[in-house]
Protein backbone atom coordinates (compact mmCIF):
# COMPACT_ATOMS: atom_id res chain seq x y z
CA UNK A 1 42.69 -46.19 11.43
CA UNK A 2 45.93 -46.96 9.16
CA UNK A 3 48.08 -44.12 7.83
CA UNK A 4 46.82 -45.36 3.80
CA UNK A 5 42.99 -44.74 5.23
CA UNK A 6 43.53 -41.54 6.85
CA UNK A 7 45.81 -39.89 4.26
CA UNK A 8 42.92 -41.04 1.36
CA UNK A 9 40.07 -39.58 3.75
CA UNK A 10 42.36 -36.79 3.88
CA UNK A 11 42.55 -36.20 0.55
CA UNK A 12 38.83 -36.60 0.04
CA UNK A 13 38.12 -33.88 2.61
CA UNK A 14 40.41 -31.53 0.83
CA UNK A 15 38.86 -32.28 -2.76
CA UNK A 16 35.30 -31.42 -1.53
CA UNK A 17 36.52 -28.44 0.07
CA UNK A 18 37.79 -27.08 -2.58
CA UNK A 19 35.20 -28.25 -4.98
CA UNK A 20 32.95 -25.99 -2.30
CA UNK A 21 35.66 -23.27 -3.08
CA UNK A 22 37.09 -22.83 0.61
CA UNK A 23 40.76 -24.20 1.91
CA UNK A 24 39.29 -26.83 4.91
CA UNK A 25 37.18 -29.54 5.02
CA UNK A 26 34.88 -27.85 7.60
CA UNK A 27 34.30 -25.49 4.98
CA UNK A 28 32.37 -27.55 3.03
CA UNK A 29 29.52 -27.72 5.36
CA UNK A 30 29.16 -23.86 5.44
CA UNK A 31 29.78 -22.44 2.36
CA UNK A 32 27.26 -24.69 0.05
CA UNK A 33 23.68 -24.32 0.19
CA UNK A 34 21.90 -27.53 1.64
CA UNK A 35 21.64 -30.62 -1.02
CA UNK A 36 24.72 -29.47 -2.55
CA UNK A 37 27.50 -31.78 -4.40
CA UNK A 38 29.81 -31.00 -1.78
CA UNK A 39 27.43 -31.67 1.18
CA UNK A 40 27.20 -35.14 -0.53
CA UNK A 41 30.86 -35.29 -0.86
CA UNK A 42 31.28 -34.61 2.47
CA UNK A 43 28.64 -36.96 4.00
CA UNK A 44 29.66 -40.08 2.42
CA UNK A 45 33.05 -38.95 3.43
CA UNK A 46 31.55 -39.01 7.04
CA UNK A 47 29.76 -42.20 6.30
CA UNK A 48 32.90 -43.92 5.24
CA UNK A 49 34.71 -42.60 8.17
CA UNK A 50 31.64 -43.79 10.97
CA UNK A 51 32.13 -47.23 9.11
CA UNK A 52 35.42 -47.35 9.66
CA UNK A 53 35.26 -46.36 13.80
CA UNK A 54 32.56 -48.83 13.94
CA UNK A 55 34.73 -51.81 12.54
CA UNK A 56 37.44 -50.70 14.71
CA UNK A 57 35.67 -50.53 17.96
CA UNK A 58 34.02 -53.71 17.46
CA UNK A 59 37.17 -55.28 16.37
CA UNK A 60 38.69 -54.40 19.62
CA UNK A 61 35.63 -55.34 21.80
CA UNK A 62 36.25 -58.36 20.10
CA UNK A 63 39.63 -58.65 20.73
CA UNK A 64 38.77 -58.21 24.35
CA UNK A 65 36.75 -60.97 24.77
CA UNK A 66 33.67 -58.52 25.18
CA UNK A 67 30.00 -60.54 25.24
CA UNK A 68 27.90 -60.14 22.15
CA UNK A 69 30.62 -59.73 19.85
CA UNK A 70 30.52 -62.36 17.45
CA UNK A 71 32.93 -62.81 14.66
CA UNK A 72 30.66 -63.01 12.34
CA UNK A 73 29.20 -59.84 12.86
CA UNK A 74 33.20 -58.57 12.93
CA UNK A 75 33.49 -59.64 9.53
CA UNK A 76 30.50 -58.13 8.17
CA UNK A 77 31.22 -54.89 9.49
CA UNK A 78 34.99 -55.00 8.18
CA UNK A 79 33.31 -56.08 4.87
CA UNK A 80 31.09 -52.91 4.63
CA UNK A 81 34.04 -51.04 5.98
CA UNK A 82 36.59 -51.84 3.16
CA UNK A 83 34.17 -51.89 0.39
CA UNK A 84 32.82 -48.23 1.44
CA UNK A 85 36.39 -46.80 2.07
CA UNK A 86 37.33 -48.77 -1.66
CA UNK A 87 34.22 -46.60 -3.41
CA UNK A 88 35.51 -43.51 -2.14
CA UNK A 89 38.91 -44.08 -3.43
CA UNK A 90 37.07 -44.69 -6.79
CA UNK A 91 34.74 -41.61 -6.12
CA UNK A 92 38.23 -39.48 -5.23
CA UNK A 93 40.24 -41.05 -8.50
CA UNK A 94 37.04 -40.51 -10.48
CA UNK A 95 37.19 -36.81 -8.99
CA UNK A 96 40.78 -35.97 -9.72
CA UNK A 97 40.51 -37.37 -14.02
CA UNK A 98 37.29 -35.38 -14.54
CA UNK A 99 39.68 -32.38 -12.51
CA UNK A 100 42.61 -32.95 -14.42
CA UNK A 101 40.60 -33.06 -17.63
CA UNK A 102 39.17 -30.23 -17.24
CA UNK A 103 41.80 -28.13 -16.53
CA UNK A 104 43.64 -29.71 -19.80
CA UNK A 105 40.62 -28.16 -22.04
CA UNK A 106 42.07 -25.73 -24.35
CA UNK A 107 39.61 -22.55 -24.48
């Protein structure tokens, strides 16, 4: 994966960690009871991230000249690839204004 997709994955891991109120990402699976915001957070982050390997692999068996690999089903997987990694970007920028308004409530 590119340095833009891993830093933004990054920064999704850290945001549902500490929405689950611990300091890693592997936190997040520990510290929230089962059907939790977080455990969401964190499985579409996982989602995004298995979409991603898969594009990648078959992009390279492709690449390779492997047999089955057709380029249309290349480009389909890219497709769901980039347009799952773009919704958690939204999800993450959606995130950080609800955070940052918030924390700008007076009391």
């Amino acid at each position: 994966m590119s340095s833009p997709i891993q830093s933004s994955l990054q920064t999704l891991q850290t945001l549902a960690a500490q929405a689950a109120g611990g300091t890693k990402a592997a936190s997040v699976h520990t510290s929230v009871g089962a059907g939790g915001f977080a455990d969401e957070l964190a499985a579409s982050i996982d989602r995004i991230n298995r979409l991603q390997q898969q594009a990648g692999a078959k992009g390279l068996a492709f690449q390779s000249g492997a047999p089955g690999v057709e380029l249309d089903d290349l480009m389909v997987d890219m497709q769901k690839a980039s347009l799952a990694f773009q919704m958690g970007v939204q999800v993450r920028n959606r995130l950080v204004s609800a955070y940052r308004d918030i924390m700008n409530m007076q009391v």
